[in-house]
Protein backbone atom coordinates (compact mmCIF):
# COMPACT_ATOMS: atom_id res chain seq x y z
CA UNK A 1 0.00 0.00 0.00
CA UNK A 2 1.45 3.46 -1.14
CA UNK A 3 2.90 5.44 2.09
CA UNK A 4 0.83 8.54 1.18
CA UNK A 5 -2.45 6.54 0.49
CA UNK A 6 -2.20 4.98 3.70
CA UNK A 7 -1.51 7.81 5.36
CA UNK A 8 -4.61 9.93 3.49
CA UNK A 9 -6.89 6.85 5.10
CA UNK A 10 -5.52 6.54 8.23
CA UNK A 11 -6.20 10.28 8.81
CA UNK A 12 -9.79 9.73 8.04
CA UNK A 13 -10.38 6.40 10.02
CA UNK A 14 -8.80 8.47 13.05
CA UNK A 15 -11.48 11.34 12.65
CA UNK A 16 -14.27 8.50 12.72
CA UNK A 17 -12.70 7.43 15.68
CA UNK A 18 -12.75 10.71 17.74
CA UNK A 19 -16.48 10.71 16.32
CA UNK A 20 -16.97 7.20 18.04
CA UNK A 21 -15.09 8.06 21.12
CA UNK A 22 -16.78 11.37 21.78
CA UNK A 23 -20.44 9.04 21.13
CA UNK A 24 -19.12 6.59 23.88
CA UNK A 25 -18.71 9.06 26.60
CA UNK A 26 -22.01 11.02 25.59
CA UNK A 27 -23.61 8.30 26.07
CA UNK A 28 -21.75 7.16 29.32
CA UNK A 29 -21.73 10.14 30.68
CA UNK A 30 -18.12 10.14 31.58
CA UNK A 31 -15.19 12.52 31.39
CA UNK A 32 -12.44 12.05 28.85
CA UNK A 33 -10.21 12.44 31.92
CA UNK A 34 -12.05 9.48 33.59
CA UNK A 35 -11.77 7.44 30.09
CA UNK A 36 -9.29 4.66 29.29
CA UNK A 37 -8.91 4.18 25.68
CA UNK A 38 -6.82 0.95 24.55
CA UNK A 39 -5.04 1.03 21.15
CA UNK A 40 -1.96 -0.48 19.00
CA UNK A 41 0.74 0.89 17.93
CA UNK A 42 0.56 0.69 14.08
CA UNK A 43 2.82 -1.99 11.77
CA UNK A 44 3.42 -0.51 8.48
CA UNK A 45 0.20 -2.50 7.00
CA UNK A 46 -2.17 -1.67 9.64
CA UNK A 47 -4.22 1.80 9.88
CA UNK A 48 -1.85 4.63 11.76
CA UNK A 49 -3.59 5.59 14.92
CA UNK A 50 -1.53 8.30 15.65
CA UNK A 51 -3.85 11.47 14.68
CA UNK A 52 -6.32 9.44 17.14
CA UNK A 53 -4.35 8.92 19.59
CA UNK A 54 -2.57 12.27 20.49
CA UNK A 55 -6.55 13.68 20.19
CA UNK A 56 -7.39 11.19 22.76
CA UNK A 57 -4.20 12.15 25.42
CA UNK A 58 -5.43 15.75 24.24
CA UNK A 59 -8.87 15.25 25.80
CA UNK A 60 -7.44 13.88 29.01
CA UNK A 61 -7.88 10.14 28.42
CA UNK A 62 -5.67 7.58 29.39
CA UNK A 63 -4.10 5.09 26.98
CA UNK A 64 -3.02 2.10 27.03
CA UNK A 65 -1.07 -0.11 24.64
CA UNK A 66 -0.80 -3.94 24.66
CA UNK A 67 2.28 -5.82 25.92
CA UNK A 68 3.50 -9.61 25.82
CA UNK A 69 4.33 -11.18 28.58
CA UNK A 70 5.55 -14.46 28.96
CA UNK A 71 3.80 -15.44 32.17
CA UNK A 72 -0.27 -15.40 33.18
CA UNK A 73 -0.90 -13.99 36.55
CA UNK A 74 -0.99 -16.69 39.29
CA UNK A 75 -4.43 -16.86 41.34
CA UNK A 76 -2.10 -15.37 44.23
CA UNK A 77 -0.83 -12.28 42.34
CA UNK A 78 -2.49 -8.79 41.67
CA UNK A 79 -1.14 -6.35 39.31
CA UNK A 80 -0.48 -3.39 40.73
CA UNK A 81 0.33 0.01 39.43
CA UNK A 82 4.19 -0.48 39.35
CA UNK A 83 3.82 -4.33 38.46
CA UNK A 84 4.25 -7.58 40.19
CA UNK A 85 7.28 -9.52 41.94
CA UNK A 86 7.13 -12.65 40.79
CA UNK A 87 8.20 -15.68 42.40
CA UNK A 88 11.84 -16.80 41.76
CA UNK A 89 11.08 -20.32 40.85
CA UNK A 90 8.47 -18.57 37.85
CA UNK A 91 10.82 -16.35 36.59
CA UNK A 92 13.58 -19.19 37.01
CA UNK A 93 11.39 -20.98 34.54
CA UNK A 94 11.02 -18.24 32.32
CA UNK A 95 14.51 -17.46 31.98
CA UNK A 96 15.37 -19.42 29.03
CA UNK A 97 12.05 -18.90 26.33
CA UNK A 98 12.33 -17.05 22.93
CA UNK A 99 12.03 -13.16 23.01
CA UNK A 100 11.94 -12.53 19.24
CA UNK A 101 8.47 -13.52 18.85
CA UNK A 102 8.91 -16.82 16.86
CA UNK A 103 7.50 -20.07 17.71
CA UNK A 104 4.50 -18.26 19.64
CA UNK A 105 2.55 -21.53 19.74
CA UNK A 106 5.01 -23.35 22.05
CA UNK A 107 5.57 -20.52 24.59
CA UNK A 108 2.86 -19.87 26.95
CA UNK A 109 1.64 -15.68 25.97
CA UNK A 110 -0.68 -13.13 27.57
CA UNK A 111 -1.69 -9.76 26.07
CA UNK A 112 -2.01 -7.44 28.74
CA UNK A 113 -2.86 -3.50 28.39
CA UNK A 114 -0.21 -1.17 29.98
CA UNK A 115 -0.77 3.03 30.43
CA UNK A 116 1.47 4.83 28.26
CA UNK A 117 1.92 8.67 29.33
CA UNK A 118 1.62 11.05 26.16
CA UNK A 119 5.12 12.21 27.69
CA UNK A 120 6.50 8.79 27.20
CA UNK A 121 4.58 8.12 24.27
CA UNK A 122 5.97 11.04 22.07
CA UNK A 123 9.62 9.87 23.20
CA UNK A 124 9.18 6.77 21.51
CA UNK A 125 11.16 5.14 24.32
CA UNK A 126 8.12 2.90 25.34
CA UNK A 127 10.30 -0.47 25.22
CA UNK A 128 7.27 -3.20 24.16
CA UNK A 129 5.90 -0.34 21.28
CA UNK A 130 9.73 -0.33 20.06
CA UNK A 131 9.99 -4.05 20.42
CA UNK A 132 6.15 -5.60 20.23
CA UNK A 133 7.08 -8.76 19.49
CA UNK A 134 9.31 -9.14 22.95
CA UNK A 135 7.94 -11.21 25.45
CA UNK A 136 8.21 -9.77 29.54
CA UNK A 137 8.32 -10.84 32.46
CA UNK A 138 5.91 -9.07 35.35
CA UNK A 139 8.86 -8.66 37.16
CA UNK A 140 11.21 -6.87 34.15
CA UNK A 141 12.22 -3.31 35.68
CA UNK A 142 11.13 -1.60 32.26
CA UNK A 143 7.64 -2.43 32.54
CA UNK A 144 7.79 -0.38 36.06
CA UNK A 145 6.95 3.13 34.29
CA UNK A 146 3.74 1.61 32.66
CA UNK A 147 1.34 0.94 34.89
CA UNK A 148 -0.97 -2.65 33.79
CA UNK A 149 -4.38 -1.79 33.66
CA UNK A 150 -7.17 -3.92 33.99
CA UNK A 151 -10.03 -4.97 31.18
CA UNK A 152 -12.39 -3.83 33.65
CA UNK A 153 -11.02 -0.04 33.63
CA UNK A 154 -11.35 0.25 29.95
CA UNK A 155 -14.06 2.65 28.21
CA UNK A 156 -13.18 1.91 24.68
CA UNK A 157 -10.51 -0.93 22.46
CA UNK A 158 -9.20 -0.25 19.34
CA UNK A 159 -8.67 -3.69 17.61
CA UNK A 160 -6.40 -4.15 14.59
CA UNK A 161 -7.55 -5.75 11.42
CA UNK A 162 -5.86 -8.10 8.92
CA UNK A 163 -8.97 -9.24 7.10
CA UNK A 164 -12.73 -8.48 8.06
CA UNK A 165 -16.39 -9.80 6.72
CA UNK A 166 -19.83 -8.47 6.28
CA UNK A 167 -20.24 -10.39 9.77
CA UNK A 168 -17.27 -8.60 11.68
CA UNK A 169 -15.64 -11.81 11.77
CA UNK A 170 -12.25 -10.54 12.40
CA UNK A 171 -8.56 -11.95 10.77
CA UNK A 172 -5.63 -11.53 13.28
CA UNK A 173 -2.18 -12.72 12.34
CA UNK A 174 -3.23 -16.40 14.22
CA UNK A 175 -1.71 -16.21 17.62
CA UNK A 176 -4.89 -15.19 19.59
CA UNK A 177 -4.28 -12.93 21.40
CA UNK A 178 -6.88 -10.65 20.87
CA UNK A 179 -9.51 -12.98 21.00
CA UNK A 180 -8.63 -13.85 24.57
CA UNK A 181 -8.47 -10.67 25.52
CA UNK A 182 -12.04 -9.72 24.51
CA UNK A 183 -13.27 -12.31 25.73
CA UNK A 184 -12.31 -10.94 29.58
CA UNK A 185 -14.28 -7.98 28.58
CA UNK A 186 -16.99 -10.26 27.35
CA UNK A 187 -17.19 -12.21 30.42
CA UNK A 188 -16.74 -8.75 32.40
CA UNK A 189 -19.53 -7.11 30.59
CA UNK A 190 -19.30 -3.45 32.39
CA UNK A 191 -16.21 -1.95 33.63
CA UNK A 192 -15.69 -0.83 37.05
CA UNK A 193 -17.96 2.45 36.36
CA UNK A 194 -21.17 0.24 35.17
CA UNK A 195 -19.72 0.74 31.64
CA UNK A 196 -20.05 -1.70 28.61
CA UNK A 197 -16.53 -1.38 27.17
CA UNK A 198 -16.83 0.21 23.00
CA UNK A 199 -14.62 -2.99 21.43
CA UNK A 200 -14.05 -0.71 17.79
CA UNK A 201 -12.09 -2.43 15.00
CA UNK A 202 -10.18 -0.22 11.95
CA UNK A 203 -9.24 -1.46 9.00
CA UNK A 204 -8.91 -0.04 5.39
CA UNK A 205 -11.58 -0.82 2.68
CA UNK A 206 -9.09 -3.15 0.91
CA UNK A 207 -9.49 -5.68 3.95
CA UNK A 208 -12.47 -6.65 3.25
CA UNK A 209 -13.18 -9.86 2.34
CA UNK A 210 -16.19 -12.11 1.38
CA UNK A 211 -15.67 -14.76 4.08
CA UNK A 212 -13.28 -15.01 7.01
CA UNK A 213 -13.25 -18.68 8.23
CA UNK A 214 -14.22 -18.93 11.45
CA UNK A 215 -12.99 -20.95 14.82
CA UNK A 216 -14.77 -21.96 17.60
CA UNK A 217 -12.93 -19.23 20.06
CA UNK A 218 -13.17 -16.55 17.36
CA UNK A 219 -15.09 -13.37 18.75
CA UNK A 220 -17.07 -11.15 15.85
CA UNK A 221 -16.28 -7.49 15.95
CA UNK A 222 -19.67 -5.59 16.64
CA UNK A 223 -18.42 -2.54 15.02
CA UNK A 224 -15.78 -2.08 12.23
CA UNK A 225 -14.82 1.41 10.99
CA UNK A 226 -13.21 1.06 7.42
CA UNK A 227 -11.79 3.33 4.60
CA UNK A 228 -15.10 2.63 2.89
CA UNK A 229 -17.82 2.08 5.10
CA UNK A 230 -18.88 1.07 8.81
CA UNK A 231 -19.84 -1.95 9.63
CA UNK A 232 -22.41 -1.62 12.58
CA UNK A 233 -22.99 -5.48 13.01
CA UNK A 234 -25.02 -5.09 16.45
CA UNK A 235 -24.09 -1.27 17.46
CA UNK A 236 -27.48 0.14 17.66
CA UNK A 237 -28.21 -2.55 20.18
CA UNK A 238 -24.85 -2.11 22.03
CA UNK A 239 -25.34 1.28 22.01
CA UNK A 240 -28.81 0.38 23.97
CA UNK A 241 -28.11 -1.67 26.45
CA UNK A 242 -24.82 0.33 26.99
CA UNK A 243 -27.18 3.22 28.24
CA UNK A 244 -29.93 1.31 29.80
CA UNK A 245 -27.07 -0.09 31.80
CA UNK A 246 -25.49 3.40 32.33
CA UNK A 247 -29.25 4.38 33.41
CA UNK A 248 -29.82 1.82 35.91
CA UNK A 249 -26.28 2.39 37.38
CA UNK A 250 -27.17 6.03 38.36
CA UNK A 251 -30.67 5.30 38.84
CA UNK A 252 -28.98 2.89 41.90
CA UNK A 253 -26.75 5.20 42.75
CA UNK A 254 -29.42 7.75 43.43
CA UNK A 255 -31.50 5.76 45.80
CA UNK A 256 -28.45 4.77 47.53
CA UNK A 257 -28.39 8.29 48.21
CA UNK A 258 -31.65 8.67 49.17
CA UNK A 259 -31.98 6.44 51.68
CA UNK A 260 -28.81 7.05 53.26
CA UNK A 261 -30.39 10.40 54.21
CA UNK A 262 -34.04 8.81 54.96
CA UNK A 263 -32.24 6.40 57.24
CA UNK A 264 -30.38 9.02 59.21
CA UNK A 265 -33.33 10.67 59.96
CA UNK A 266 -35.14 7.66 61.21
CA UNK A 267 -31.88 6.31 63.39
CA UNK A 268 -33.38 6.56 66.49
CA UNK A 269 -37.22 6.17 65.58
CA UNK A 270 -38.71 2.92 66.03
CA UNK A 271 -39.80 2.82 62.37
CA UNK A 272 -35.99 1.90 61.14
CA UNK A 273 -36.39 -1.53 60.90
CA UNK A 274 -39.38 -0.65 58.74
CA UNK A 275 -37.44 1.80 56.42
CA UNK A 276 -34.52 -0.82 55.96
CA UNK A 277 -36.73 -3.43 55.16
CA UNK A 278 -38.35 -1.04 52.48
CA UNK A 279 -34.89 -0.10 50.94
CA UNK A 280 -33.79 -2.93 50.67
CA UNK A 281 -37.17 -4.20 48.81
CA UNK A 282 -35.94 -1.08 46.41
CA UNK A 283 -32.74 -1.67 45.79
CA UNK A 284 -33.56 -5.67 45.04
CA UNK A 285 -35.83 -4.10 42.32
């Protein structure tokens, strides 16, 4: 694909993007600074998400950028926001596996989201943008500026496209990864603010294809914004239940609210018991 072309395209799939990212949080309700946008950082095939991205840090928003990493998290361990210390005997285990990104089916591989500061960011010093192929371990010292962040804090994913359908039935480059990771947001349904994460894929017009053949574990793209056209495969829908969901949230939070003041009136009445009972009837409902 011709540098400029791509370029031309990219620019214009980014605008759409702003468009859809400014939609999400009317919707939710939420500030930009409150948002957490995950994204990629472009190869040279893939749409350049760079116009989109520096709007995003622009806005306030938070970004994060996938990284490999060479070792799940153990029931026992919790990311935190300067990473995990791993047990010696894991990373002991670890020491030896490929780095260069080959043989991916025979080494164990999580995608994880990291926060990238736009300071950072524009440095291009970011070690697993540089090197995306690089596996980690939790424990490596130059993940410790890039704090992991959880599916369940995300607002919105950007998903990179090979090949796309009619369908959103999505083609990766066959290792996975991102197919696991939506499906934690699938089985997570709303973030921790009550929010259905937007899962947005890009592509250029020239991806699509007739038919992309399918695998059991292969998770359809619900909206796909391409050079051409948007594909909208259940976004009206999404876009419902993402604000009925939004609705009841602050509905809740509301009457939480409410009673807490109706109770602290009746705290030394004989009627509490009564008002409790009541609340909770409301809240069940």
């Amino acid at each position: 694909m011709p540098a400029p072309y791509r370029a031309h395209k990219s620019a214009e799939l980014c605008k759409r993007l702003e468009e859809s990212l400014a939609l999400t949080l009317g919707i939710t309700g939420i500030n930009a600074a409150d948002a957490t946008i995950a994204v990629y950082a472009a190869f040279p095939e893939e749409v350049d998400l760079q116009d989109f991205i520096e709007s995003a840090y622009a806005q306030g928003c938070k970004i994060a950028f996938p990284c490999m990493v060479r070792d799940a998290w153990n029931s026992s361990e919790h990311p935190s926001s300067t990473g995990v210390v791993q047990s010696r005997e894991s990373e002991k285990a670890l020491e030896n596996l490929p780095q260069d990104g080959t043989n991916s089916s025979a080494v164990q591989q999580t995608m994880e989201m990291r926060l990238v500061s736009a300071e950072h960011f524009r440095a291009h010093q970011v070690p697993f943008l540089n090197n995306p192929l690089k596996r980690y371990c939790h424990s490596d010292c130059e993940l410790d500026p890039y704090p992991y962040v959880s599916a369940r804090d995300l607002t919105m994913i950007v998903v990179p496209v090979v090949g796309f359908d009619s369908q959103g039935n999505r083609l990766g480059y066959g290792a996975g990864n991102y197919d696991r990771y939506l499906t934690q947001i699938s089985k997570e349904a709303t973030n921790n603010q009550g929010i259905i994460c937007r899962v947005v894929g890009v592509a250029f017009a020239e991806q699509q294809v007739e038919d992309v053949p399918t695998e059991e574990h292969d998770i359809p793209l619900a909206i796909v914004l391409s050079s051409k056209l948007s594909l909208a495969r259940t976004s009206q829908a999404s876009i419902i239940r993402q604000k009925n969901c939004f609705c009841r949230c602050r509905q809740k939070q509301l009457l939480l609210t409410f009673l807490d003041d109706v109770t602290k009136l009746f705290l030394k009445s004989p009627a509490l018991p009564f008002v409790c009972q009541v609340g909770s009837l409301l809240l069940a409902n």
